[in-house]
N, C-alpha and C. Protein backbone atom coordinates (compact mmCIF):
# COMPACT_ATOMS: atom_id res chain seq x y z
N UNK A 1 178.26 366.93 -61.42
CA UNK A 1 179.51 366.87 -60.69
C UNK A 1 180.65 366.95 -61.70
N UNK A 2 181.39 367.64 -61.39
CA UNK A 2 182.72 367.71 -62.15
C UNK A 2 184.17 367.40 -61.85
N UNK A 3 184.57 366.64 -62.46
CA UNK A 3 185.89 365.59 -61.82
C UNK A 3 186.96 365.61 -62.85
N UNK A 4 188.23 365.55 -62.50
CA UNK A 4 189.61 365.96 -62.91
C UNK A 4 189.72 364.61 -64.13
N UNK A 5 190.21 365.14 -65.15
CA UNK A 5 190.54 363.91 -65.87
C UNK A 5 192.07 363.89 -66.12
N UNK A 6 192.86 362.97 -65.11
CA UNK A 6 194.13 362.70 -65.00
C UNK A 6 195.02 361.51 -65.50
N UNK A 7 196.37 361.94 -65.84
CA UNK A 7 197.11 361.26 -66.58
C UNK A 7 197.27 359.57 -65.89
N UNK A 8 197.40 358.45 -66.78
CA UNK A 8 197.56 357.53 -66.41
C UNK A 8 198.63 356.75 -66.80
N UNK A 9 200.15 356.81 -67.15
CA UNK A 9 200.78 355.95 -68.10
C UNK A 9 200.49 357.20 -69.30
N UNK A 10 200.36 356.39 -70.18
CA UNK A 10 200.15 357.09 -71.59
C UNK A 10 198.53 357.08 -71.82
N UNK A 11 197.85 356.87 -70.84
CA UNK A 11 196.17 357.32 -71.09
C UNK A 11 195.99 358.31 -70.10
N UNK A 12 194.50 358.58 -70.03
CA UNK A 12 193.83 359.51 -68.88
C UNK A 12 192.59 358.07 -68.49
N UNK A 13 192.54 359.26 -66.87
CA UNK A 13 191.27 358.63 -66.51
C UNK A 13 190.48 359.11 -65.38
N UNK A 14 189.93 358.75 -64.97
CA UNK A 14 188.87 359.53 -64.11
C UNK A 14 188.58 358.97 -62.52
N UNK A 15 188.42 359.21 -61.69
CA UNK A 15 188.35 358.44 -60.47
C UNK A 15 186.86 358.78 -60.44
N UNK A 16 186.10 358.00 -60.28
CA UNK A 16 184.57 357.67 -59.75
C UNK A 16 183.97 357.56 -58.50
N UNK A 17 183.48 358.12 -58.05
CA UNK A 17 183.08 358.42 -56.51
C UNK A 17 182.78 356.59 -56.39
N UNK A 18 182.53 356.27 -54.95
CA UNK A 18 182.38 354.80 -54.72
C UNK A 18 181.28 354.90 -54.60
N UNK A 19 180.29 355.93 -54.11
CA UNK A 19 178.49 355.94 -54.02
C UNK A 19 177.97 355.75 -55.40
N UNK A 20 178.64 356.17 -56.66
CA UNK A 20 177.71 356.31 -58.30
C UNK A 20 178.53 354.48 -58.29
N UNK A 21 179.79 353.79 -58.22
CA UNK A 21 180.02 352.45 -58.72
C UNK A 21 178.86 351.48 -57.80
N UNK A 22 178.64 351.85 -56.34
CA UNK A 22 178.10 351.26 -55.83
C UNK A 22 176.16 351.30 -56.23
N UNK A 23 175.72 352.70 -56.97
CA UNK A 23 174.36 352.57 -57.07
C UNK A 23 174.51 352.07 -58.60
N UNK A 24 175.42 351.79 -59.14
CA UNK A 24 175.00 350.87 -60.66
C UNK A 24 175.55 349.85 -60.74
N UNK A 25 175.93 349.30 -59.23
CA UNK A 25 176.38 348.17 -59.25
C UNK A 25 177.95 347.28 -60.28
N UNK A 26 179.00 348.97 -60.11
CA UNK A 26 180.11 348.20 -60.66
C UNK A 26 180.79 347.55 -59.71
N UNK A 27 181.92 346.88 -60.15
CA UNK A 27 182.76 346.18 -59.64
C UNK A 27 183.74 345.21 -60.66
N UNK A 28 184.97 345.81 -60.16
CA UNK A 28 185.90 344.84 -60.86
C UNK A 28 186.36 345.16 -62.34
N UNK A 29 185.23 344.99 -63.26
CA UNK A 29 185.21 345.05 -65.28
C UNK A 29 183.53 345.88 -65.31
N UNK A 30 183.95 346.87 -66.12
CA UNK A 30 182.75 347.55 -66.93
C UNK A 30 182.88 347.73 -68.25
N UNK A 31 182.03 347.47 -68.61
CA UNK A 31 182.12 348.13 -70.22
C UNK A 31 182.00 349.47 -70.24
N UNK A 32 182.58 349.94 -71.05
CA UNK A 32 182.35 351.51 -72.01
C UNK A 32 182.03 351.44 -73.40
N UNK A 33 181.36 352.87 -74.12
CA UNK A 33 181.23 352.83 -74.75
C UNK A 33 180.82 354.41 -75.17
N UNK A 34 180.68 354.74 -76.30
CA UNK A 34 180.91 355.96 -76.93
C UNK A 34 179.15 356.07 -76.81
N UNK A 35 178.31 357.23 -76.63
CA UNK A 35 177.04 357.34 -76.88
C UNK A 35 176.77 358.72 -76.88
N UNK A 36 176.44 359.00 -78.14
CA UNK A 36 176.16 361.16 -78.99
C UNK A 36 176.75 361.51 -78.28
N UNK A 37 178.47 360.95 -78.13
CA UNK A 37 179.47 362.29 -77.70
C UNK A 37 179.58 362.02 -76.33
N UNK A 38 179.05 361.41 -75.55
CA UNK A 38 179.32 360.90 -74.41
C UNK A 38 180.52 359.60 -73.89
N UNK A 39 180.44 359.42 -72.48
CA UNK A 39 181.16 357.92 -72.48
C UNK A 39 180.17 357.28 -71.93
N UNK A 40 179.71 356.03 -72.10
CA UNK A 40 178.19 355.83 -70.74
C UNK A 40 179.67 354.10 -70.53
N UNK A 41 179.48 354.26 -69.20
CA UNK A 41 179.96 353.25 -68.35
C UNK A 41 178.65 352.31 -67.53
N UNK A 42 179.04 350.89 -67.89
CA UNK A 42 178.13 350.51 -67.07
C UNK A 42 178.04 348.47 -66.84
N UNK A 43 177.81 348.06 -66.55
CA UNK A 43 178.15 347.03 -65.36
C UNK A 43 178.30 346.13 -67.00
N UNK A 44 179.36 345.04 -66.91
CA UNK A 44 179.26 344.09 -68.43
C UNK A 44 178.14 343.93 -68.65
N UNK A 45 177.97 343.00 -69.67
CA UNK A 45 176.98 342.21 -70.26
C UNK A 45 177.35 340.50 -69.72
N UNK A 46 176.51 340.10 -69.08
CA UNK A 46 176.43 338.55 -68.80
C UNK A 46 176.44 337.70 -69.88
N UNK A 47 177.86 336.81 -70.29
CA UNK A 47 177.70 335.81 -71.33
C UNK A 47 177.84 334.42 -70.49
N UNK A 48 177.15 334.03 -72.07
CA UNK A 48 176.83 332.40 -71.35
C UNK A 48 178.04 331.51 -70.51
N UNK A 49 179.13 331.90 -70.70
CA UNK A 49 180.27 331.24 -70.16
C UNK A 49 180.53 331.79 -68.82
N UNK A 50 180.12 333.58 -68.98
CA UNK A 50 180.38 333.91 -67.25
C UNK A 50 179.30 333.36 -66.46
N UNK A 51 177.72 332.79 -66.93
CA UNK A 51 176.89 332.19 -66.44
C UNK A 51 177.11 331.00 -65.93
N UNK A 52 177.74 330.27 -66.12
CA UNK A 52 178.51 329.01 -66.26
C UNK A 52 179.73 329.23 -65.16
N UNK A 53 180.19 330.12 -64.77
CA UNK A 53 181.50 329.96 -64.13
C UNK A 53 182.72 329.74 -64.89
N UNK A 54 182.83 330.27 -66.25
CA UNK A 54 183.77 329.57 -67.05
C UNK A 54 184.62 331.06 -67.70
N UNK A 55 185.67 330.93 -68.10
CA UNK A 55 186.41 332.16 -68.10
C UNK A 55 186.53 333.42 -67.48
N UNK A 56 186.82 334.14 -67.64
CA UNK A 56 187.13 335.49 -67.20
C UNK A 56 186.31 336.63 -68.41
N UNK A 57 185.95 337.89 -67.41
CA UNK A 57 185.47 338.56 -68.84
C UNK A 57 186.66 339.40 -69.56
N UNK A 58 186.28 339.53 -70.83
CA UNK A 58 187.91 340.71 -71.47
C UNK A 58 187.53 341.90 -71.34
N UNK A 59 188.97 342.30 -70.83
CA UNK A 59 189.10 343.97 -70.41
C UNK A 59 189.42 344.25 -71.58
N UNK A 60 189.99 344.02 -73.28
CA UNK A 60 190.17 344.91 -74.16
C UNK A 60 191.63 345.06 -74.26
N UNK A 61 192.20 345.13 -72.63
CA UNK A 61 193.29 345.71 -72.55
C UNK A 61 194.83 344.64 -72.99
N UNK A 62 193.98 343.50 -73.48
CA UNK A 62 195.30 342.76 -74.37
C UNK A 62 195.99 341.95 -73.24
N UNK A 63 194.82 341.54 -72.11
CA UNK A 63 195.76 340.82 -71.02
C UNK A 63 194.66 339.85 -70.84
C-alpha cells in the first residue's frame, strides 16, 4: 500500500489506516525505530512502572 507522506508543523507524517493500528494493537504511544533503511512502528515496550500503574510512557517529544 502506498500512502502520502505529509507536512506536519515543521515535520512529516503519515496517516495509518485504523485496520493495520488495530491488527498490531496500537493505541495512543508507539515506538519507532530505524531498521536496514526502514521505519518499523510498533506497540511500546512494557516497563516496570507502566506495570505498576505509575507514570506515563515518553513520547521523546520533550513533553
Amino acid at each position: 500500500m502506498k500512502i502520502a507522506i505529509r507536512r506536519i508543523g515543521n515535520s512529516k507524517g503519515v496517516i495509518i489506516p485504523a485496520e493495520f493500528l488495530s491488527r498490531v494493537g496500537l493505541e495512543g504511544v508507539a515506538d519507532i525505530r530505524l531498521n536496514n533503511g526502514s521505519l518499523a512502528i510498533s506497540p511500546p515496550k512494557k516497563t516496570r512502572s507502566l506495570w505498576l500503574g505509575k507514570g506515563q510512557p515518553k513520547t521523546g517529544c520533550g513533553g
